[in-house]
Protein backbone atom coordinates (compact mmCIF):
# COMPACT_ATOMS: atom_id res chain seq x y z
CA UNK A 1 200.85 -82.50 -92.30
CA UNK A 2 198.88 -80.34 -94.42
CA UNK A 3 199.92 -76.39 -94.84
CA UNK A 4 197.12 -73.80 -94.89
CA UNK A 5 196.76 -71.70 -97.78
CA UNK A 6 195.34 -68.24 -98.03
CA UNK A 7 193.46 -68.16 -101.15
CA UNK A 8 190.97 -65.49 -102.81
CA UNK A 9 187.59 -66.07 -103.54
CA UNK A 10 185.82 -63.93 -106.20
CA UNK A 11 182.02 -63.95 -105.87
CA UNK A 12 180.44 -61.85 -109.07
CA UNK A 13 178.30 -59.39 -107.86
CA UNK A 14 174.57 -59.61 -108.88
CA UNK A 15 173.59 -58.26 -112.62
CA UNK A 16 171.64 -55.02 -111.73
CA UNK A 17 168.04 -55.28 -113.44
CA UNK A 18 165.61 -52.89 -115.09
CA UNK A 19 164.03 -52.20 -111.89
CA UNK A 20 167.23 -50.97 -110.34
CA UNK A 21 168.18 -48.92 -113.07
CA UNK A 22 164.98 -47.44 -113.02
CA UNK A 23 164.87 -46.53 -109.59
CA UNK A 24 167.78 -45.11 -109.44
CA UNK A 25 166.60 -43.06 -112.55
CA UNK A 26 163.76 -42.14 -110.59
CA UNK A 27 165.87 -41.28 -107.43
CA UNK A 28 167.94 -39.40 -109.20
CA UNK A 29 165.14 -37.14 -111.00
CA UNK A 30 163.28 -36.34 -107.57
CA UNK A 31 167.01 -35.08 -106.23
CA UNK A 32 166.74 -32.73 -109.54
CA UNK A 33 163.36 -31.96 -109.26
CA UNK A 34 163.91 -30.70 -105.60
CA UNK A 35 166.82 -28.74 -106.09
CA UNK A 36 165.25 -26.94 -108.71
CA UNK A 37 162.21 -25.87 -106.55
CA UNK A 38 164.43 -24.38 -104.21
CA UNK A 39 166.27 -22.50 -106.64
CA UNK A 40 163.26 -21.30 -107.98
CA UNK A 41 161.77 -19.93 -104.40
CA UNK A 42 165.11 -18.48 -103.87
CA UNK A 43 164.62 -16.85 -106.78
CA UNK A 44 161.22 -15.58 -106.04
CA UNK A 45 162.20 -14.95 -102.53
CA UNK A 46 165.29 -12.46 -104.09
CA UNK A 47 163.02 -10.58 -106.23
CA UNK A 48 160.61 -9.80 -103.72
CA UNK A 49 163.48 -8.38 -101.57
CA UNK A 50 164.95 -6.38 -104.49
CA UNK A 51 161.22 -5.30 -105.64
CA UNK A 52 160.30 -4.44 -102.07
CA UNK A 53 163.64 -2.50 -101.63
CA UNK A 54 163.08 -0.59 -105.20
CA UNK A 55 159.63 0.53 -103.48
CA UNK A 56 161.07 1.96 -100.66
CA UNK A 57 163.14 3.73 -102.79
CA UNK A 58 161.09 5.18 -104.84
CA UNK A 59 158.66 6.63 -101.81
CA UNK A 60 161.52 8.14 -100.85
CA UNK A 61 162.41 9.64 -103.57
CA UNK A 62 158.76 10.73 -104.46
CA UNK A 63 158.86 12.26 -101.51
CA UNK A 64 162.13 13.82 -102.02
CA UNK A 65 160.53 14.98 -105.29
CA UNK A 66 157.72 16.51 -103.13
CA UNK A 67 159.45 18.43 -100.95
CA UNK A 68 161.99 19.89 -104.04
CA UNK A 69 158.43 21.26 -105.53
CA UNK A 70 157.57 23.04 -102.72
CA UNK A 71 160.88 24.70 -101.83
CA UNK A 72 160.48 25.83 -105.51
CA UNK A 73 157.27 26.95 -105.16
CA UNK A 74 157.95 28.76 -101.82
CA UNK A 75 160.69 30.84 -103.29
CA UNK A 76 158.82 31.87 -106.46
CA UNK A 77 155.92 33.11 -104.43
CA UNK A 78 159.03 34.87 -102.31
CA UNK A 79 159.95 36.89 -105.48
CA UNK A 80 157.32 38.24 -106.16
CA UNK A 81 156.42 41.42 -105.15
């Protein structure tokens, strides 16, 4: 009788060409490319928010600055006589 042996077989994977390496290069740049684009509008995005905030701000305070000049002007026309 014959026994049955387990035995390993190694099969050597394919070489990777050229091609492969290239479009994997080329995968690998559009992943880049992308990400960067949408840190850039996230960055545009933020600094329309902050610029859009600073010009609220500064109506505000214009008109702040407004009202301050003609409180003073009220009470320097009040003393006078």
């Amino acid at each position: 009788m014959k026994e049955k042996k387990d035995c390993n077989i190694y099969v050597m994977p394919p070489s990777i060409t050229d091609d492969d390496i290239t479009a994997l290069f080329k995968g690998i740049m559009g992943v880049v490319k992308h990400k960067l684009e949408l840190d850039t509008k996230a960055e545009i995005l933020n600094l329309n928010l902050t610029n859009e905030k600073l010009l609220k701000e500064l109506k505000a305070k214009t008109a702040e600055c407004n009202r301050l000049k003609n409180e003073i002007i009220y009470l320097k026309s009040q003393l006078k006589p």
